[in-house]
C-alpha atoms as a PDB file:
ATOM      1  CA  UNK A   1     -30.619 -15.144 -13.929  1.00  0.00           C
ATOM      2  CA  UNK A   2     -29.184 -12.208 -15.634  1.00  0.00           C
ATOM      3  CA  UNK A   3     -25.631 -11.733 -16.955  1.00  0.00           C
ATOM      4  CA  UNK A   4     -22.929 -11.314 -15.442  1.00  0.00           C
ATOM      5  CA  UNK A   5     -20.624  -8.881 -16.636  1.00  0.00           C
ATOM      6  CA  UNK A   6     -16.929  -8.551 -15.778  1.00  0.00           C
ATOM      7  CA  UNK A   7     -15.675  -4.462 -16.145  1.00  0.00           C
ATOM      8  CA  UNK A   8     -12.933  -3.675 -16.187  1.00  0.00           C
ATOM      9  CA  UNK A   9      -9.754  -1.032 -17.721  1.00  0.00           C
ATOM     10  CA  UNK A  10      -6.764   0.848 -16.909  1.00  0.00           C
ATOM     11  CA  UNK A  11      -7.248   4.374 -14.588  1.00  0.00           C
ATOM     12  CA  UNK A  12      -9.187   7.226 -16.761  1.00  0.00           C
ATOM     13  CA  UNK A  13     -10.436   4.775 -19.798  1.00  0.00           C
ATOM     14  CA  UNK A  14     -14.512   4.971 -18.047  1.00  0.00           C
ATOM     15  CA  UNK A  15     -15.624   2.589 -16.927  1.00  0.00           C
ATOM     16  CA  UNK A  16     -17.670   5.011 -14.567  1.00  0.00           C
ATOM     17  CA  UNK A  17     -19.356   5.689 -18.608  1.00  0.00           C
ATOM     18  CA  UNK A  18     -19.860   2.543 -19.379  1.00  0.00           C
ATOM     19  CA  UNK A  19     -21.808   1.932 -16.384  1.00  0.00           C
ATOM     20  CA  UNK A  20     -24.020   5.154 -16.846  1.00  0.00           C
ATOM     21  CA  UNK A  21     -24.708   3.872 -20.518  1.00  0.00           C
ATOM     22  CA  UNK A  22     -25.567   0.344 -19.420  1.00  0.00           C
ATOM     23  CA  UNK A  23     -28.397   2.015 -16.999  1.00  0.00           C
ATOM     24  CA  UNK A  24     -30.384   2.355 -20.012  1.00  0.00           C
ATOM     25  CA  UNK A  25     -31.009  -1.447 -19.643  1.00  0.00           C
ATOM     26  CA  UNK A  26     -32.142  -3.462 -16.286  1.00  0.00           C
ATOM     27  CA  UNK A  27     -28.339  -3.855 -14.741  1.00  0.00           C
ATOM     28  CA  UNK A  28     -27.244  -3.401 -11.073  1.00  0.00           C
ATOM     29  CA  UNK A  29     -23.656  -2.204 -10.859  1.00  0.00           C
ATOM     30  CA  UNK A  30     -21.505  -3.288  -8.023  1.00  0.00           C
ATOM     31  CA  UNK A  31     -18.720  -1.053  -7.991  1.00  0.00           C
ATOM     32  CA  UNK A  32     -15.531  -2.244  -6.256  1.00  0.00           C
ATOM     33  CA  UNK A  33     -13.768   0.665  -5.424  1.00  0.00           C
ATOM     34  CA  UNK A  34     -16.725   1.668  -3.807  1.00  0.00           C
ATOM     35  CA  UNK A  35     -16.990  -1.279  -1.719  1.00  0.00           C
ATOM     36  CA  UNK A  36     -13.106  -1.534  -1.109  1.00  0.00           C
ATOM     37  CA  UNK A  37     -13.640   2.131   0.324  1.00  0.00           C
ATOM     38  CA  UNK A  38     -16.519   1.262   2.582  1.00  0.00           C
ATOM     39  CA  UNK A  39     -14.180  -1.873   4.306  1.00  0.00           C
ATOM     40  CA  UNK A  40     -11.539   1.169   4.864  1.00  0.00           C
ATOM     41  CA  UNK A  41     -13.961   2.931   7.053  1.00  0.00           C
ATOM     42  CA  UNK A  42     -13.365   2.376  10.800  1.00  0.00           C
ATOM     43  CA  UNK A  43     -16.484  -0.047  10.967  1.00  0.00           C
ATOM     44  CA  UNK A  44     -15.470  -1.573   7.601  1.00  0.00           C
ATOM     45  CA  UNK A  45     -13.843  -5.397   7.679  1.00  0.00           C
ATOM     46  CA  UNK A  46     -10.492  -4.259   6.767  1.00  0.00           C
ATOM     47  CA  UNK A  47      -9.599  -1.370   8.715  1.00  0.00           C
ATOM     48  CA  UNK A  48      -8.027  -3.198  10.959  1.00  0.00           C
ATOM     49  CA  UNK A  49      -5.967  -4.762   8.967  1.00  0.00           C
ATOM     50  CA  UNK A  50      -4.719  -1.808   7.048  1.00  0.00           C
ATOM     51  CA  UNK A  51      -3.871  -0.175   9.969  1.00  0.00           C
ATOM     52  CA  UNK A  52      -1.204  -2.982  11.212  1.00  0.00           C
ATOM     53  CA  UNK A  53      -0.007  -3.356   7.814  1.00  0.00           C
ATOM     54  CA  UNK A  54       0.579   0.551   7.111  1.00  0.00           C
ATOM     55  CA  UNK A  55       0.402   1.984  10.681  1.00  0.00           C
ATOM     56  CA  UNK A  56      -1.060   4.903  11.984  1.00  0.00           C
ATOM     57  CA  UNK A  57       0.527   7.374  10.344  1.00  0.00           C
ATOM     58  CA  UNK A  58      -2.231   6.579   7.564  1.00  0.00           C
ATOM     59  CA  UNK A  59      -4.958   7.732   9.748  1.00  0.00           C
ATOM     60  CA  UNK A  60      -6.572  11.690  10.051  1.00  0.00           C
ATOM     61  CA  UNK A  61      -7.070  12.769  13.732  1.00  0.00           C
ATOM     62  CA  UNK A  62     -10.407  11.640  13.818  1.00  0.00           C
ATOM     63  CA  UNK A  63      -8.928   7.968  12.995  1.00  0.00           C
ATOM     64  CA  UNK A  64     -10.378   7.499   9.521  1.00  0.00           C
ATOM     65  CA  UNK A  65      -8.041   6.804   6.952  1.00  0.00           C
ATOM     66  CA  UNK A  66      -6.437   9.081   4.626  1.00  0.00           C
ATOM     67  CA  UNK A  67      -6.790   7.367   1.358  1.00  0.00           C
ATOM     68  CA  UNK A  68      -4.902   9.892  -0.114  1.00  0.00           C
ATOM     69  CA  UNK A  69      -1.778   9.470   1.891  1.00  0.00           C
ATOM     70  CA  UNK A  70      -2.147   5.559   1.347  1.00  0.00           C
ATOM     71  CA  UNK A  71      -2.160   6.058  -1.840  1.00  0.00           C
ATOM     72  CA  UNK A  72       1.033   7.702  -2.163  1.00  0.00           C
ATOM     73  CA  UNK A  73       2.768   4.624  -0.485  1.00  0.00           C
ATOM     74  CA  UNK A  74       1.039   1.748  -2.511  1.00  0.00           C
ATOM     75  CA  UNK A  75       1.093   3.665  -6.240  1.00  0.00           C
ATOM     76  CA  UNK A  76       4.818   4.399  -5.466  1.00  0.00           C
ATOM     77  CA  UNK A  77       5.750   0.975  -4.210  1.00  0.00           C
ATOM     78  CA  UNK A  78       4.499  -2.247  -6.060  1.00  0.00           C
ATOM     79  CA  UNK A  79       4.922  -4.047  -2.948  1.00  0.00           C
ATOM     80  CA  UNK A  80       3.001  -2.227  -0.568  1.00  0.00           C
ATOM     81  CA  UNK A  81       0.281  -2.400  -3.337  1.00  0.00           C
ATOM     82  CA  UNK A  82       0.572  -5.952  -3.260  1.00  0.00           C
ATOM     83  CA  UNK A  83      -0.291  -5.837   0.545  1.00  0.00           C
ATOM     84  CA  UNK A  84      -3.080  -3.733   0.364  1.00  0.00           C
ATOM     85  CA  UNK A  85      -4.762  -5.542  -2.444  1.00  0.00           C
ATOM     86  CA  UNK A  86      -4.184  -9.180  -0.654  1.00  0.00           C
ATOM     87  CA  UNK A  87      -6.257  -7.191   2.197  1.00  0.00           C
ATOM     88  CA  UNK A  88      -9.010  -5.794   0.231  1.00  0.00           C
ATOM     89  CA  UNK A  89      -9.904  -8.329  -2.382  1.00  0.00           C
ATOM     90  CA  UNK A  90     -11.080 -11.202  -0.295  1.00  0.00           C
ATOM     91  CA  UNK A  91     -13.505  -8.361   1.317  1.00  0.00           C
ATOM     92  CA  UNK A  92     -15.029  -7.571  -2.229  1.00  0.00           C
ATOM     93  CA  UNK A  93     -15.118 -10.706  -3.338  1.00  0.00           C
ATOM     94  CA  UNK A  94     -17.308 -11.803  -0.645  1.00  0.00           C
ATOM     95  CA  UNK A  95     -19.418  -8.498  -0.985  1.00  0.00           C
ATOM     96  CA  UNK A  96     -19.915  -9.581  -4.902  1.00  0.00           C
ATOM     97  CA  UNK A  97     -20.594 -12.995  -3.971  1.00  0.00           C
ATOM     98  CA  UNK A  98     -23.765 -11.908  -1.687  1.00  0.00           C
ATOM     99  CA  UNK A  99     -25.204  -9.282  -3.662  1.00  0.00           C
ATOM    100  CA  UNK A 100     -24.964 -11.608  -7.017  1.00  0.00           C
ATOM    101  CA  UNK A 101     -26.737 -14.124  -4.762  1.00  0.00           C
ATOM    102  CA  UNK A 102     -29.370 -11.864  -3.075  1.00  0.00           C
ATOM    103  CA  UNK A 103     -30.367 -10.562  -6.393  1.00  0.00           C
ATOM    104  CA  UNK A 104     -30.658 -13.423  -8.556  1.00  0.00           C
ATOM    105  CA  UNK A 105     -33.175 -13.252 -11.457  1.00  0.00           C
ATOM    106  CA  UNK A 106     -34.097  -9.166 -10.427  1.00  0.00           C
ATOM    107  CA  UNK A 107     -31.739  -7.822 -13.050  1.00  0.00           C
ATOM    108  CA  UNK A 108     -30.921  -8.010 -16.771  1.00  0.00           C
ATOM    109  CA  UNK A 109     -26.917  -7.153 -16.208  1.00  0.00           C
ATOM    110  CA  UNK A 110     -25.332  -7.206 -13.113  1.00  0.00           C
ATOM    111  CA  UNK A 111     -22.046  -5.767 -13.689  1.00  0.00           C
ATOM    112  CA  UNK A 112     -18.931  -5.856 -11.162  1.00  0.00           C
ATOM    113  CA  UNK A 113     -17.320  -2.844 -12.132  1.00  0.00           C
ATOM    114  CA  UNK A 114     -13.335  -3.430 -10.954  1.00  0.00           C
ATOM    115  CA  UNK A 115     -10.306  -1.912 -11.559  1.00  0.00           C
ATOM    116  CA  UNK A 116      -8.237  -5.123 -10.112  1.00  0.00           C
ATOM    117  CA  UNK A 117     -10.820  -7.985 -11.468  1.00  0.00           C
ATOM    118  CA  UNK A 118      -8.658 -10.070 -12.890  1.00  0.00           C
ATOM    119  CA  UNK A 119      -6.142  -9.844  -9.878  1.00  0.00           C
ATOM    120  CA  UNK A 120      -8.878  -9.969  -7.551  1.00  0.00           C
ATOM    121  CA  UNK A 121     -10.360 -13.496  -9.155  1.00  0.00           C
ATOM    122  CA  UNK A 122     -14.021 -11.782  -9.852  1.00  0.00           C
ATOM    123  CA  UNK A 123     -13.590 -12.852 -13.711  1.00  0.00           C
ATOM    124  CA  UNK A 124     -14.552 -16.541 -12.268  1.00  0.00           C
ATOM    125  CA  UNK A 125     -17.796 -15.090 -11.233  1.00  0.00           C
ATOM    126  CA  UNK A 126     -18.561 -13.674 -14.856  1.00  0.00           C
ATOM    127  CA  UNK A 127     -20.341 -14.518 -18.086  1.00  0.00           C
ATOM    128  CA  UNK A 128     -18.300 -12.087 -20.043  1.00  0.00           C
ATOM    129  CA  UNK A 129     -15.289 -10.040 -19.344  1.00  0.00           C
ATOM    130  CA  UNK A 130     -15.094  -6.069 -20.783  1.00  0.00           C
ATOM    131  CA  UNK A 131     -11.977  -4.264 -20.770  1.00  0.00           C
ATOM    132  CA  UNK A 132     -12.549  -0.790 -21.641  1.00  0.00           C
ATOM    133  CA  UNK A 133      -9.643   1.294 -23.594  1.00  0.00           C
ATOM    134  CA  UNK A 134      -8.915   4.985 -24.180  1.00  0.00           C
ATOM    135  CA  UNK A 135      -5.340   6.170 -25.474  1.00  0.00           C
ATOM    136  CA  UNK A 136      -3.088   7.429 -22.502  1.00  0.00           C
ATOM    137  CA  UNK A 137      -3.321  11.165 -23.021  1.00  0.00           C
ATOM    138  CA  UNK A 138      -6.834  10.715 -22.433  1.00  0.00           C
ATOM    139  CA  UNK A 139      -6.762   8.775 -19.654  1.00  0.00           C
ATOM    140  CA  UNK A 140      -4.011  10.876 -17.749  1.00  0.00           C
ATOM    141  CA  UNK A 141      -6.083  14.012 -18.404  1.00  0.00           C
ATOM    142  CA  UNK A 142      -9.053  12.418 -16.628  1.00  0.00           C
ATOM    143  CA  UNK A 143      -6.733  10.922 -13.927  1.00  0.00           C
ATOM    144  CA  UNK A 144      -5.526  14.461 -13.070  1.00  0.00           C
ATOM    145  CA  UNK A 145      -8.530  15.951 -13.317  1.00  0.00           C
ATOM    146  CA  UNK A 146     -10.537  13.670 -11.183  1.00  0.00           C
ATOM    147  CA  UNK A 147      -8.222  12.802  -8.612  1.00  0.00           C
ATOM    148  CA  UNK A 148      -6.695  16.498  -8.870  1.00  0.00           C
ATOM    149  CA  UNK A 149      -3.332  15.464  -8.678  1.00  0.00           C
ATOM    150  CA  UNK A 150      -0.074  16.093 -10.745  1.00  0.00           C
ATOM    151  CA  UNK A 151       0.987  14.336 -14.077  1.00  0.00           C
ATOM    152  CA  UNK A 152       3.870  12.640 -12.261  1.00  0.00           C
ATOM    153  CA  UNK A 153       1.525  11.349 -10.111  1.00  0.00           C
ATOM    154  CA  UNK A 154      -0.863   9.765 -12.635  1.00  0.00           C
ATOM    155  CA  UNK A 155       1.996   8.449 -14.844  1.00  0.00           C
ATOM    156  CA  UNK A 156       3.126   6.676 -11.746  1.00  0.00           C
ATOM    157  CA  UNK A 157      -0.166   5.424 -11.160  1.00  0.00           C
ATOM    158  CA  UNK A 158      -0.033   4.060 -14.855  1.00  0.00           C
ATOM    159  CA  UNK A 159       3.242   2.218 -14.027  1.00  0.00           C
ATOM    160  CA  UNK A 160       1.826  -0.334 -11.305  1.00  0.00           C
ATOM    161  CA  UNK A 161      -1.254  -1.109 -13.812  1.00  0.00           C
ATOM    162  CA  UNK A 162      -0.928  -4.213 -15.877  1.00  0.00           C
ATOM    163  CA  UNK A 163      -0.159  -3.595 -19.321  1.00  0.00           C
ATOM    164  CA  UNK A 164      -3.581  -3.088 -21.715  1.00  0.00           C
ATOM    165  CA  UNK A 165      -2.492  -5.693 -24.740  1.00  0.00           C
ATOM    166  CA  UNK A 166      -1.966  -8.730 -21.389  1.00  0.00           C
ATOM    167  CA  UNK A 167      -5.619  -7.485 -19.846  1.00  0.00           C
ATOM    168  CA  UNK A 168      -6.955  -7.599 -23.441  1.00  0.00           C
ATOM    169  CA  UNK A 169      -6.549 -11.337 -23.955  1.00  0.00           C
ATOM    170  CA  UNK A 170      -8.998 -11.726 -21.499  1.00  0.00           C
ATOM    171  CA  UNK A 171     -12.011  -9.197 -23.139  1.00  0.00           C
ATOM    172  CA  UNK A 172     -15.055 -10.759 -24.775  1.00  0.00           C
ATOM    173  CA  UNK A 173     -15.233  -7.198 -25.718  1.00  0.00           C
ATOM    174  CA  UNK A 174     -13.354  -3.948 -25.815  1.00  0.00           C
ATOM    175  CA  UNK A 175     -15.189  -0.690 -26.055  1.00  0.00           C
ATOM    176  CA  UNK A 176     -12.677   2.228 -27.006  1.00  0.00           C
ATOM    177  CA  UNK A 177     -13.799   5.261 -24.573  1.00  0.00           C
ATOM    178  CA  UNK A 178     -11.203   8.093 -27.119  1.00  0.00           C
ATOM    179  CA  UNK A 179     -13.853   9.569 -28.060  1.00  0.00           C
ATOM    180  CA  UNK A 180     -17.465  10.843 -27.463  1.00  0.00           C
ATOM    181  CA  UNK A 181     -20.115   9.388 -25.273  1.00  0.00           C
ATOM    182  CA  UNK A 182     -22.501   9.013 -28.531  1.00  0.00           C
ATOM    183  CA  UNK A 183     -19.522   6.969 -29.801  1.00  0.00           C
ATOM    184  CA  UNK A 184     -19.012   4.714 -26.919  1.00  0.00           C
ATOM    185  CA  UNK A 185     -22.614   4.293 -26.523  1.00  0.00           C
ATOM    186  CA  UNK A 186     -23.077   2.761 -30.081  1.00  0.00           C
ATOM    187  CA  UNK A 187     -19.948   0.648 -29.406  1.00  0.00           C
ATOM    188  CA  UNK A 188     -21.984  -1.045 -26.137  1.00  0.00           C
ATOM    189  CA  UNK A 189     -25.541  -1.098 -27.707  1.00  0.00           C
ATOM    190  CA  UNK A 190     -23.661  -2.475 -31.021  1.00  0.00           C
ATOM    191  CA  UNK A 191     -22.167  -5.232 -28.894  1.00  0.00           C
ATOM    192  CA  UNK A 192     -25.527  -5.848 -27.084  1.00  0.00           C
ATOM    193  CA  UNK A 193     -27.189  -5.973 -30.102  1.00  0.00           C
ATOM    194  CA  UNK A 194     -29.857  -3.242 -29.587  1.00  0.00           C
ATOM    195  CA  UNK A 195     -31.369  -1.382 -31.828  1.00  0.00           C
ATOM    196  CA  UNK A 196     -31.056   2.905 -30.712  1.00  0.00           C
END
């Protein structure tokens, strides 16, 4: 049975990287926004469910929903992120559950790569728990240039994430993503032990 590896980090720190880097080894990489985003779709297990909790005026024409309008409601209200996350997580979870069980033994690493693991209860599933950290002008400038939206935006984003010292507790380790790939990749091989 390989090991089980919880990932996780505030928006922008990369945990995206971290995943890339850990390729170099055997690991499978179940990626939970991913998976939250395939529930959302109108054959997905929670679509329905979104849909009475945030009504229509969520959905394009074509009845898919517009993430980006639902995330304008849940980033700027705490509550409404609440409800979307009691939704979503039970969904993943289950998801995890299967494919950690399906591929027992195939991989060195599996890692469940989630923004929300600790809220979502995945850390119970893990050997070890990663919490990745980059310093916040760093992490805004890759939250506005990946999600191409507006520093307000991103800082409000920011505001509904737990704090990074309360997450930290709960890190077997803590790669900092500030600076180069090279660097980061040292930081995770060091950790793991491997020699370059």
């Amino acid at each position: 049975m390989g090991k089980i590896i919880g990932l996780t980090g505030l928006s922008g720190s990369g945990k995206g990287t971290v995943c890339k880097i850990m390729e170099d080894f055997n690991t499978l990489v179940l990626d939970c926004d991913s998976i939250a985003h395939r529930n959302m779709e109108p054959t997905g297990k929670a679509y329905d469910e979104i849909i009475n909790a945030f009504g229509r005026g969520i959905l394009y024409p074509d009845g898919t929903i517009d993430r980006k309008k639902l995330g304008d409601i849940v980033f700027s209200d705490s509550k409404a992120l609440e409800r979307l996350n009691s939704i979503t997580h039970r969904y993943i979870k289950e998801y995890v559950i299967n494919e950690i069980d399906k591929n027992k033994g195939k991989y060195e690493y599996i890692i469940i790569d989630a923004p929300l693991l600790l809220e979502a209860g995945l850390d119970s599933l893990c050997d070890e728990v990663w919490v990745v950290y980059a310093d916040e002008d760093t992490r805004l400038e890759r939250v506005m240039e990946r999600d191409s939206i507006s520093r307000e935006k991103a800082l409000l984003r920011f505001k509904n994430q737990k704090d990074f010292d309360r997450l930290k507790e709960y890190a077997d380790f803590v790669p900092n993503n500030s600076g180069t790939i090279e660097e980061l990749k040292a930081q995770v091989y060091g950790f793991l032990r491997v020699g370059k």
